[in-house]
C-alpha atoms as a PDB file:
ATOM      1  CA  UNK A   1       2.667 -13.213 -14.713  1.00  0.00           C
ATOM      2  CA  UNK A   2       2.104 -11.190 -17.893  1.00  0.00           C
ATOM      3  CA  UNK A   3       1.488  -7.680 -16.393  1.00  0.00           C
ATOM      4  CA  UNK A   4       1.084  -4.889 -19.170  1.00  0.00           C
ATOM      5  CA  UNK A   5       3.809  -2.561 -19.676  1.00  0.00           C
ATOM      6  CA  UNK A   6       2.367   1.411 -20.422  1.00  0.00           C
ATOM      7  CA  UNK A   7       5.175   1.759 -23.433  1.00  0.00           C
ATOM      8  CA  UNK A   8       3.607  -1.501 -25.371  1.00  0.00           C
ATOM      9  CA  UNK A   9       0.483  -0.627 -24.789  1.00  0.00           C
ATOM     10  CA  UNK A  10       0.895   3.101 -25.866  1.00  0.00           C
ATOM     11  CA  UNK A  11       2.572   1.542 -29.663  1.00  0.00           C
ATOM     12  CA  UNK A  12      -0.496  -0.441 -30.011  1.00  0.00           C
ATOM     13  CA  UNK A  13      -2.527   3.120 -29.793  1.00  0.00           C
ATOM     14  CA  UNK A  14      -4.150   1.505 -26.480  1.00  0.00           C
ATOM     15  CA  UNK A  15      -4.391   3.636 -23.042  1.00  0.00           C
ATOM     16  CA  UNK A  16      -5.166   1.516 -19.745  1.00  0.00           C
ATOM     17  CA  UNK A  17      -8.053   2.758 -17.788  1.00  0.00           C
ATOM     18  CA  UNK A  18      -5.465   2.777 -14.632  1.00  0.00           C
ATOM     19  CA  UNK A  19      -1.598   3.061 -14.400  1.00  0.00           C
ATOM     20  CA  UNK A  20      -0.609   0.818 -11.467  1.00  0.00           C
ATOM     21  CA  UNK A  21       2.026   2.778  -9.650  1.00  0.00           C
ATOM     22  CA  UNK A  22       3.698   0.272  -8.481  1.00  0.00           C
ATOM     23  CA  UNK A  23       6.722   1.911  -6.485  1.00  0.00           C
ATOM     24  CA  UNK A  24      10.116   1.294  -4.983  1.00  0.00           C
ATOM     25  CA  UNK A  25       9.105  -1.012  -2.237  1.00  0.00           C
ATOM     26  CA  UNK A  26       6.716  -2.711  -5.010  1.00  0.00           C
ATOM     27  CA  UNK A  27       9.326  -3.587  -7.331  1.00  0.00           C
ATOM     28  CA  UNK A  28      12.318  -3.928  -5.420  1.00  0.00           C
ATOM     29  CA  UNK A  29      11.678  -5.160  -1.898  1.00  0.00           C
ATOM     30  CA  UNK A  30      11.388  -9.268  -2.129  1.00  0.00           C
ATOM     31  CA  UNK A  31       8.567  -8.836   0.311  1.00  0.00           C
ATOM     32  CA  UNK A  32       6.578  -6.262  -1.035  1.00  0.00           C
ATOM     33  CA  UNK A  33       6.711  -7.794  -4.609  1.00  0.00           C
ATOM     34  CA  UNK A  34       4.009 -10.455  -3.098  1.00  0.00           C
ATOM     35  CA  UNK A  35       1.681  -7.634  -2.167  1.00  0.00           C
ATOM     36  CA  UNK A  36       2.155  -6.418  -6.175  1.00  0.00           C
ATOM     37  CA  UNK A  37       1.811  -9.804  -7.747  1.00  0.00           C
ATOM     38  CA  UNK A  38      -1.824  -9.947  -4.968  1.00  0.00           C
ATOM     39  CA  UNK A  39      -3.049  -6.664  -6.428  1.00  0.00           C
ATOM     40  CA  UNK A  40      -2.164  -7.523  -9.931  1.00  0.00           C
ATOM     41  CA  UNK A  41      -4.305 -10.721  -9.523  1.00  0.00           C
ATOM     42  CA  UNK A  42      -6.684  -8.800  -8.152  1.00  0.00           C
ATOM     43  CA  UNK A  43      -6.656  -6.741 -10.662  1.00  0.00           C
ATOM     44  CA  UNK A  44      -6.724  -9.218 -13.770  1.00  0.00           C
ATOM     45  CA  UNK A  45      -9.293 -11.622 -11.835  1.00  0.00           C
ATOM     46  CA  UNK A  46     -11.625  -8.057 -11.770  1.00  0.00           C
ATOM     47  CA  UNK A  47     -11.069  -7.769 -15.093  1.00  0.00           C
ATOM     48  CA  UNK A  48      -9.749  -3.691 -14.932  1.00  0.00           C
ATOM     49  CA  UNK A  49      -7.729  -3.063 -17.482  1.00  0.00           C
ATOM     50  CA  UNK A  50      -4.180  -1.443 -16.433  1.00  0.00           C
ATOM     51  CA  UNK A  51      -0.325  -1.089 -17.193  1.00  0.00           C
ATOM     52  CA  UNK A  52       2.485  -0.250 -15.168  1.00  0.00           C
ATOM     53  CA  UNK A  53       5.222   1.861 -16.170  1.00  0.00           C
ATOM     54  CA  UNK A  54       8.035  -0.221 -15.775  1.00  0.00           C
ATOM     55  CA  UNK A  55      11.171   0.697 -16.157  1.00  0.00           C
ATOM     56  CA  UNK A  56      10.004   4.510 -17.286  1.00  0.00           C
ATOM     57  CA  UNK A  57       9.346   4.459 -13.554  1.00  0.00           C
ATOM     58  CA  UNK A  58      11.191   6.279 -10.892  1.00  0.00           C
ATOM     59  CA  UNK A  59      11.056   6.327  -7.154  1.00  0.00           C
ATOM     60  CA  UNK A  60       8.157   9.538  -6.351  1.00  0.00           C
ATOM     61  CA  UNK A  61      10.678  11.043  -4.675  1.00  0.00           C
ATOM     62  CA  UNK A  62       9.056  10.972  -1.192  1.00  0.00           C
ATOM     63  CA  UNK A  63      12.044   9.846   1.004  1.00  0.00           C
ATOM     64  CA  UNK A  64      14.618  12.401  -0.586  1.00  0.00           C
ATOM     65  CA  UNK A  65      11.700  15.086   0.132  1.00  0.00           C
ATOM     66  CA  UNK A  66      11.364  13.993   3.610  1.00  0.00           C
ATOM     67  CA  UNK A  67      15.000  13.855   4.247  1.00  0.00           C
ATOM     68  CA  UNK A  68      15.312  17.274   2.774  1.00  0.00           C
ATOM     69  CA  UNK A  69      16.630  17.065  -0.496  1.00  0.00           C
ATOM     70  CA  UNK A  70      14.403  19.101  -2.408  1.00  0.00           C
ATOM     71  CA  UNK A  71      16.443  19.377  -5.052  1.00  0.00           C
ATOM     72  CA  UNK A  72      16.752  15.995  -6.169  1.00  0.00           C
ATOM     73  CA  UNK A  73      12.540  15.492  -4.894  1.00  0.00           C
ATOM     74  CA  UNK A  74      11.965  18.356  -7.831  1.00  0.00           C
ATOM     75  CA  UNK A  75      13.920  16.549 -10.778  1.00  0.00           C
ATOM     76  CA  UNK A  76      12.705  13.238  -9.372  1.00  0.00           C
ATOM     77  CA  UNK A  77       8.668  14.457  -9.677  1.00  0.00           C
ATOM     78  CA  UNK A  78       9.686  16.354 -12.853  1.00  0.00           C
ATOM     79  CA  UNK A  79      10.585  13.378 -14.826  1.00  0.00           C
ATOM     80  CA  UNK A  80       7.644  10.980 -13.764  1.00  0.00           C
ATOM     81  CA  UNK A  81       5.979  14.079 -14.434  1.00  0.00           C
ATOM     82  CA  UNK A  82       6.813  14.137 -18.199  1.00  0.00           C
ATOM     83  CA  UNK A  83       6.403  10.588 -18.464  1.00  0.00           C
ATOM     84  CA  UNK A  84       2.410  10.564 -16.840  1.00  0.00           C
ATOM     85  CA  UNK A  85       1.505  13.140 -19.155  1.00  0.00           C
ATOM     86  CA  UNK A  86       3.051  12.292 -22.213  1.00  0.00           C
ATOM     87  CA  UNK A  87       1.541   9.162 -22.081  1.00  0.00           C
ATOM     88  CA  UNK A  88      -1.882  10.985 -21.355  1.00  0.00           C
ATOM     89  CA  UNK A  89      -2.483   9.094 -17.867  1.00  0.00           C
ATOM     90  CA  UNK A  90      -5.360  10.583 -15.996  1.00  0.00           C
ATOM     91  CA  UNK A  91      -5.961   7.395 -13.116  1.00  0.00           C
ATOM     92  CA  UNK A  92      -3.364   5.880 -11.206  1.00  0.00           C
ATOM     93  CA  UNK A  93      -3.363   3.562  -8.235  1.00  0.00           C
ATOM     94  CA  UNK A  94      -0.874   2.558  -5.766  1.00  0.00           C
ATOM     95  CA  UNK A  95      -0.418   0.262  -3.042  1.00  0.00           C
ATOM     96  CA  UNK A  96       2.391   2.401  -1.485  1.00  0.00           C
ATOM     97  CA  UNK A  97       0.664   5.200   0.858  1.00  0.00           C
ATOM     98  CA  UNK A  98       3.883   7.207   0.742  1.00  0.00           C
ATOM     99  CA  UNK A  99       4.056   7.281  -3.586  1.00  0.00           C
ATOM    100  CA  UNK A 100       0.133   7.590  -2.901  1.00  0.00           C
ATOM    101  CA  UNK A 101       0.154  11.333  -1.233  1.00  0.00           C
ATOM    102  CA  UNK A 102       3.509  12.332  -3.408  1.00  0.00           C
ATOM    103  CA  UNK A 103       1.235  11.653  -6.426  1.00  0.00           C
ATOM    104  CA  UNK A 104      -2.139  12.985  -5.110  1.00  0.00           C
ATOM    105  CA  UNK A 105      -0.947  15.929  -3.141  1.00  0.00           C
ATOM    106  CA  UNK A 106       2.446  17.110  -4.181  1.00  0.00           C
ATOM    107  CA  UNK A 107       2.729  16.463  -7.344  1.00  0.00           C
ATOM    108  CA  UNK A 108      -0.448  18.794  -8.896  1.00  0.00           C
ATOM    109  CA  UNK A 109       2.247  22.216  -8.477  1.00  0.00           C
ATOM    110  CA  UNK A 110       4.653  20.482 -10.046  1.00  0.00           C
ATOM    111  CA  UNK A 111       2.305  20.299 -13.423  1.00  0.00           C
ATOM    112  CA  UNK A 112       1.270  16.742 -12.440  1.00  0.00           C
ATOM    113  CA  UNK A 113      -2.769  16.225 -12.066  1.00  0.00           C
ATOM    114  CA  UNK A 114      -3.926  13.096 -11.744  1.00  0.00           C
ATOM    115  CA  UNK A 115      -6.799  11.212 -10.110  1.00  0.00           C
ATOM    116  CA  UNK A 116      -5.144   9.491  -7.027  1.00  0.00           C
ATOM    117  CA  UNK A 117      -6.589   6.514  -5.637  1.00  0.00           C
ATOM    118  CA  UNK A 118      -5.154   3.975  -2.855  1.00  0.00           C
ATOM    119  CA  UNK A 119      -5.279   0.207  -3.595  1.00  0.00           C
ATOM    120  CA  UNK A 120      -7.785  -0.719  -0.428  1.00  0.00           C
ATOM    121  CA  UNK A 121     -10.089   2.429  -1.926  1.00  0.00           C
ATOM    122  CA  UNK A 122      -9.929   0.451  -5.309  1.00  0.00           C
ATOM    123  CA  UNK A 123     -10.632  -2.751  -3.298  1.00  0.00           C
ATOM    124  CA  UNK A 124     -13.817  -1.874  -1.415  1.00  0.00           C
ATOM    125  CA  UNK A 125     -15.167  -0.003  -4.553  1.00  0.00           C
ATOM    126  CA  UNK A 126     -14.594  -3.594  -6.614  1.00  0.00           C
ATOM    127  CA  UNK A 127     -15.723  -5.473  -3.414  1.00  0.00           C
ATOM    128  CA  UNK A 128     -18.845  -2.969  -3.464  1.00  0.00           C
ATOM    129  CA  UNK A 129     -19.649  -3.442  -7.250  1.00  0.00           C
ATOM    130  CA  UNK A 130     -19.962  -7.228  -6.805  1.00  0.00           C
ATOM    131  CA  UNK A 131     -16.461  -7.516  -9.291  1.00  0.00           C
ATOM    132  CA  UNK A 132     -14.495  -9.017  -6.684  1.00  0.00           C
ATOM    133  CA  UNK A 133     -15.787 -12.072  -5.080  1.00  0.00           C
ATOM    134  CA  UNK A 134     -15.118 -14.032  -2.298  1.00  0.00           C
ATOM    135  CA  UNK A 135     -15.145 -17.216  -1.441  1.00  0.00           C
ATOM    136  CA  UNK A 136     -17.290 -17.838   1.925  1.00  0.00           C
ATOM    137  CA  UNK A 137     -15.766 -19.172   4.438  1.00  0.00           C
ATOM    138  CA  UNK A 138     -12.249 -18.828   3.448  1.00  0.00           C
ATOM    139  CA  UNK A 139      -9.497 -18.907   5.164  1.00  0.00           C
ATOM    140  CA  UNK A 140      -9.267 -16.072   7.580  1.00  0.00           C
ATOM    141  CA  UNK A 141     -13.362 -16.912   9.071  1.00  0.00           C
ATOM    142  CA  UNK A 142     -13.326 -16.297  12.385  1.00  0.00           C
ATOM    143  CA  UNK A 143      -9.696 -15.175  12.543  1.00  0.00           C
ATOM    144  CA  UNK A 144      -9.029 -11.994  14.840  1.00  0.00           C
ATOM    145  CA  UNK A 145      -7.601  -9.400  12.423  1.00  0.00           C
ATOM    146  CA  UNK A 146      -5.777  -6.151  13.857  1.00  0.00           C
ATOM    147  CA  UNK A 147      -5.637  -3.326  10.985  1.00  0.00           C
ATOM    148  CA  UNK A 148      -2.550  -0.539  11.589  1.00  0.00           C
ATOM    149  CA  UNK A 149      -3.700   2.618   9.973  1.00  0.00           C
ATOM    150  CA  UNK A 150      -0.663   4.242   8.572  1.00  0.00           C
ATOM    151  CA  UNK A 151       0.221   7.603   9.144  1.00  0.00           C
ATOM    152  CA  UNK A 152       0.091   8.886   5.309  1.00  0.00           C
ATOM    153  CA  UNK A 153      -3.389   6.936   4.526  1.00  0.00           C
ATOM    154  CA  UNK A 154      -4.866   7.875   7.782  1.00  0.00           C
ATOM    155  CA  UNK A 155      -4.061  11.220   9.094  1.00  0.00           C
ATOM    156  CA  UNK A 156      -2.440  12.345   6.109  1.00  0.00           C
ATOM    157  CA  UNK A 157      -5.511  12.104   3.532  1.00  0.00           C
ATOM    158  CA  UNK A 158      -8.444  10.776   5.909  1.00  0.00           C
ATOM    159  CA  UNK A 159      -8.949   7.144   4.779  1.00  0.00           C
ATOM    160  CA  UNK A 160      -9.416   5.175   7.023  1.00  0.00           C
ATOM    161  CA  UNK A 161     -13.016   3.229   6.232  1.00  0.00           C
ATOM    162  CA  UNK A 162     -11.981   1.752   3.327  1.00  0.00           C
ATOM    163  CA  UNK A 163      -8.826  -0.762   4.381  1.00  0.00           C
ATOM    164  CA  UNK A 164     -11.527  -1.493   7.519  1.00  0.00           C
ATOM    165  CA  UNK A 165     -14.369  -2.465   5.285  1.00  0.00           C
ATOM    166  CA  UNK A 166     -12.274  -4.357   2.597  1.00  0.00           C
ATOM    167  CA  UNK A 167     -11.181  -6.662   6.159  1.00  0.00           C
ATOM    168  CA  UNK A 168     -15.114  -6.931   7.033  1.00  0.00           C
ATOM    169  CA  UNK A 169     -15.612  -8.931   3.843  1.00  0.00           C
ATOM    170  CA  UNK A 170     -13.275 -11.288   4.926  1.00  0.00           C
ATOM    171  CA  UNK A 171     -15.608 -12.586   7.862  1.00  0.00           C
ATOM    172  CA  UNK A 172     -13.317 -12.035   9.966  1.00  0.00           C
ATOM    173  CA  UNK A 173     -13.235 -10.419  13.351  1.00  0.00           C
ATOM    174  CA  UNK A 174     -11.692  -7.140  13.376  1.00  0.00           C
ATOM    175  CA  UNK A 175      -9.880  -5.985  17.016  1.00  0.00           C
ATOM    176  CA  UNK A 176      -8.555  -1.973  16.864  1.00  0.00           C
ATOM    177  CA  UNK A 177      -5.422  -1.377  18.717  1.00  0.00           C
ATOM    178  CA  UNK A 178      -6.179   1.362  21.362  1.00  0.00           C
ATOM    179  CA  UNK A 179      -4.322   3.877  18.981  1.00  0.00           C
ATOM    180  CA  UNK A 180      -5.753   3.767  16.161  1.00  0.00           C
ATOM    181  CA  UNK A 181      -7.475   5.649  13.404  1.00  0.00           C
ATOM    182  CA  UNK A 182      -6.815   9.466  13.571  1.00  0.00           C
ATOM    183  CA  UNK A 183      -4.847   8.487  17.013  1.00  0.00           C
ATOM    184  CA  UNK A 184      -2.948   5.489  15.297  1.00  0.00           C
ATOM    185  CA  UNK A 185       0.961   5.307  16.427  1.00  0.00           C
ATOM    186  CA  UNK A 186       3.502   5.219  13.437  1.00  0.00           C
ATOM    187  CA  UNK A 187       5.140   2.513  12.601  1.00  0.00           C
ATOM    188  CA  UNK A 188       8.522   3.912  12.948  1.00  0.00           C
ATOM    189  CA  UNK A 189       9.331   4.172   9.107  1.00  0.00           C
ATOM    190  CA  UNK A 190       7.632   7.364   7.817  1.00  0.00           C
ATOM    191  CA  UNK A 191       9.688  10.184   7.110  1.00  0.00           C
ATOM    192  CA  UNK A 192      13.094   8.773   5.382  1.00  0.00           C
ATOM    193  CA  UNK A 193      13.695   7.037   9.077  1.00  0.00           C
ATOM    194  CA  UNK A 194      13.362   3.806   7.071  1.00  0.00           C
ATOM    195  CA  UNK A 195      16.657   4.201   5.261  1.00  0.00           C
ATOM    196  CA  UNK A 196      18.489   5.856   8.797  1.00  0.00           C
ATOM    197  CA  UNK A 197      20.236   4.734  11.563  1.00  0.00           C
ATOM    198  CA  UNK A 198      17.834   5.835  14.677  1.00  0.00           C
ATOM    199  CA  UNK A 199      18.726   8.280  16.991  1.00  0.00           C
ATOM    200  CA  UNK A 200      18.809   7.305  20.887  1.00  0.00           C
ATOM    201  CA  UNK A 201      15.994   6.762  22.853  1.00  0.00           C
ATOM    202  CA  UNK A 202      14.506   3.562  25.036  1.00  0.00           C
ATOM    203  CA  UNK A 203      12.259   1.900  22.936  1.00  0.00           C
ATOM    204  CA  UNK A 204      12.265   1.903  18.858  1.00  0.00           C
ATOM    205  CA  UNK A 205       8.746   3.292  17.797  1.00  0.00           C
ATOM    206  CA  UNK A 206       7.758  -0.175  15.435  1.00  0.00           C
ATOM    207  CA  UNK A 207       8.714  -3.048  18.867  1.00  0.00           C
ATOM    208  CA  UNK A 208       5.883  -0.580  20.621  1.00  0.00           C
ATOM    209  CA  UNK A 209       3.640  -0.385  17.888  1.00  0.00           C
ATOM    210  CA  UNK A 210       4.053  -4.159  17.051  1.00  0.00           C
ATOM    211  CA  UNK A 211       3.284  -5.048  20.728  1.00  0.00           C
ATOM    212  CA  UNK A 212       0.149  -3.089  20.697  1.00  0.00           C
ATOM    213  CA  UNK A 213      -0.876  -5.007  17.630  1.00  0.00           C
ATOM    214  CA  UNK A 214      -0.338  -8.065  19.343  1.00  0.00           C
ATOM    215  CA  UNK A 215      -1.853  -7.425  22.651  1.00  0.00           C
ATOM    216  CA  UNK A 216      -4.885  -7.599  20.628  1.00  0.00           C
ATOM    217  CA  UNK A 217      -4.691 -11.201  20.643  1.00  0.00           C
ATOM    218  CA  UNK A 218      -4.728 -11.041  17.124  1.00  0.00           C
ATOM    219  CA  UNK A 219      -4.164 -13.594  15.001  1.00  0.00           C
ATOM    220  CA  UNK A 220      -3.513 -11.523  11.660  1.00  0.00           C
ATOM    221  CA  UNK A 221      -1.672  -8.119  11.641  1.00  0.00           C
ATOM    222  CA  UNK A 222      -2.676  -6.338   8.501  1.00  0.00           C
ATOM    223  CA  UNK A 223      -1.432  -3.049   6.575  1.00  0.00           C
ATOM    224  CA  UNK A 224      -1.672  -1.343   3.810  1.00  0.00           C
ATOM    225  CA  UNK A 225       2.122  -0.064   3.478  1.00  0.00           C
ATOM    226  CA  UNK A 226       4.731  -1.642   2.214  1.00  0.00           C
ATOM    227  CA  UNK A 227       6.603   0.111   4.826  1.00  0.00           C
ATOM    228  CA  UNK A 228       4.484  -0.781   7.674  1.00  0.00           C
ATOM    229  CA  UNK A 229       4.729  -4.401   6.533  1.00  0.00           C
ATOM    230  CA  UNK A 230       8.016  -4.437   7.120  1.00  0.00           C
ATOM    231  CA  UNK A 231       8.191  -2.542  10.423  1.00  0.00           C
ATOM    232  CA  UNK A 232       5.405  -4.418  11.946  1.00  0.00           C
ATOM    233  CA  UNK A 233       7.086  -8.042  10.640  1.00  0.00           C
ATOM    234  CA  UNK A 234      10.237  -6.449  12.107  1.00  0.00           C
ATOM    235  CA  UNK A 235       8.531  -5.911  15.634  1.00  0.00           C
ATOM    236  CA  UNK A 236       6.111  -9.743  15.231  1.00  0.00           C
ATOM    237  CA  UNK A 237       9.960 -11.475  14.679  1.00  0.00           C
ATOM    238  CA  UNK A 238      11.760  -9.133  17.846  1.00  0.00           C
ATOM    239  CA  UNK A 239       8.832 -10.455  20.376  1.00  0.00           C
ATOM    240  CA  UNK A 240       8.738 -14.276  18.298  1.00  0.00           C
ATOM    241  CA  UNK A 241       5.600 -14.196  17.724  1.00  0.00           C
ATOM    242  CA  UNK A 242       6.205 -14.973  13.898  1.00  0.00           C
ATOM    243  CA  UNK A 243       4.599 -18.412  14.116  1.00  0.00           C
ATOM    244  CA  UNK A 244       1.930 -17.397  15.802  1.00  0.00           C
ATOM    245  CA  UNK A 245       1.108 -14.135  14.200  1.00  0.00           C
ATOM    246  CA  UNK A 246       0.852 -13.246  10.445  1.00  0.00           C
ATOM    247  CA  UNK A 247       1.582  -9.712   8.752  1.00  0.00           C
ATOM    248  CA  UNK A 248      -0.662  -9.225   5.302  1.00  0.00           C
ATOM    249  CA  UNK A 249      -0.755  -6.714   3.380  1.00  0.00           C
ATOM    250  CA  UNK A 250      -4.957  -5.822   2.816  1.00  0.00           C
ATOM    251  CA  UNK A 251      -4.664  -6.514  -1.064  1.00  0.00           C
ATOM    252  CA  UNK A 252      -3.111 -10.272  -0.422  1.00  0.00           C
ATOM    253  CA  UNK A 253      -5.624 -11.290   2.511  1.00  0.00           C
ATOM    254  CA  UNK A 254      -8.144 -10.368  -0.311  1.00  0.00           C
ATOM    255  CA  UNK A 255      -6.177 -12.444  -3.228  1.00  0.00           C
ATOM    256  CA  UNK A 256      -6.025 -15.960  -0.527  1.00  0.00           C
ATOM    257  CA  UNK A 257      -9.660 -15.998  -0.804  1.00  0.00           C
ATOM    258  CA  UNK A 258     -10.608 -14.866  -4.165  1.00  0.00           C
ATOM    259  CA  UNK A 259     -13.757 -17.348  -5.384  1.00  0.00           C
ATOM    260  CA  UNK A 260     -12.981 -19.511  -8.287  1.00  0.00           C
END
């Protein structure tokens, strides 16, 4: 895939009308790179013209913050700092709800203002505008679709319609867990736990949230965190379920039925 690279663009005197953030998870994480390479065809089938940073990119520092490092958060947001505004970047999107609310909300004291947007808010305004469309019938018609809100989309910053409508173009049929929206459960990730051994306790928070998601009867789990994605796949493989039930991310349910 030829993606555009921010530096290239920048020696041709060109500026993107979005930076793609595209993250640790994004870039690093075999799974997650599918949900990048779906947006990015997304994004070049919508015709939008963007860049990514590449390797001028560094991790948002929103794991070191939550861990309590905020030493290393500081010089972390200080250099991607310098880097967004030198290169005069005023849009950015992200697929990565945790890099999302570093960018949008912690980032402005710093020196860093930016317009923030989340990749299923991009999605349902291109879905909206007639730029992205699908194909009817496709493959998830008449599927059962269960939607986890996570914690830094939902409660954190208050979006919760758009992942929800982008999954209503799909003609699918969408079942809520009974947590859900501003009561949704975590998937056990948030918060630097990801990258730590848990502490004791009977039940680890993602093989309860995962079995909520599939006493929906759901055919299709789908997120809109990388991190999520990976708990919730986590939980679908503990109860082997993993044949029977799928984990998307939003952006690549929306890339499998892109019309021609």
């Amino acid at each position: 895939m030829h993606v555009p690279v921010m530096a290239e663009l920048f020696a041709e005197g060109k500026s993107p009308e979005i930076l793609f953030w595209v993250g640790c998870a994004g870039s690093f994480d075999q799974r997650a790179q599918k949900i990048t390479k779906a947006f990015v065809t997304i994004l070049d089938k919508a015709g939008i013209s963007y860049a990514i940073l590449g390797k001028e990119e560094m991790c948002t520092g929103d794991p070191v913050r939550r861990a309590g490092n905020e030493f290393m958060f500081q010089m972390m947001a200080y250099q991607n700092i310098q880097v967004l505004n030198n290169y005069g970047i005023k849009k950015i999107v992200t697929a990565c709800p945790h890099c999302f609310n570093t960018l949008k909300n912690e980032y402005p004291e710093l020196g860093g203002n930016y317009e923030v947007i989340h990749h299923t808010t991009l999605l349902q305004q291109l879905i909206d505008e007639g730029k992205i469309k699908l194909k009817e019938g496709g493959s998830f018609k008449g599927k059962k679709i269960t939607y986890h809100d996570s914690c830094y989309l939902g409660r954190a910053n208050d979006i919760y319609e758009a992942p929800r409508k982008v999954l209503e173009a799909l003609d699918a049929e969408l079942a809520e867990m009974k947590r859900c929206r501003s009561k949704g459960l975590c998937c056990g990730a948030g918060g630097a736990q990801m990258f730590k051994e848990e502490e004791k306790g009977d039940t680890r928070i993602n093989i309860d949230r995962s079995n909520e998601a599939i006493a929906t009867g759901a055919d299709v789990i789908a997120a809109a965190c990388p991190f999520c994605n990976t708990m919730m796949t986590d939980g679908v493989k503990l109860a082997e379920k993993e044949e029977s039930i799928k984990v998307y991310d939003v952006a690549e349910l929306i890339a499998a039925d892109l019309s021609d």
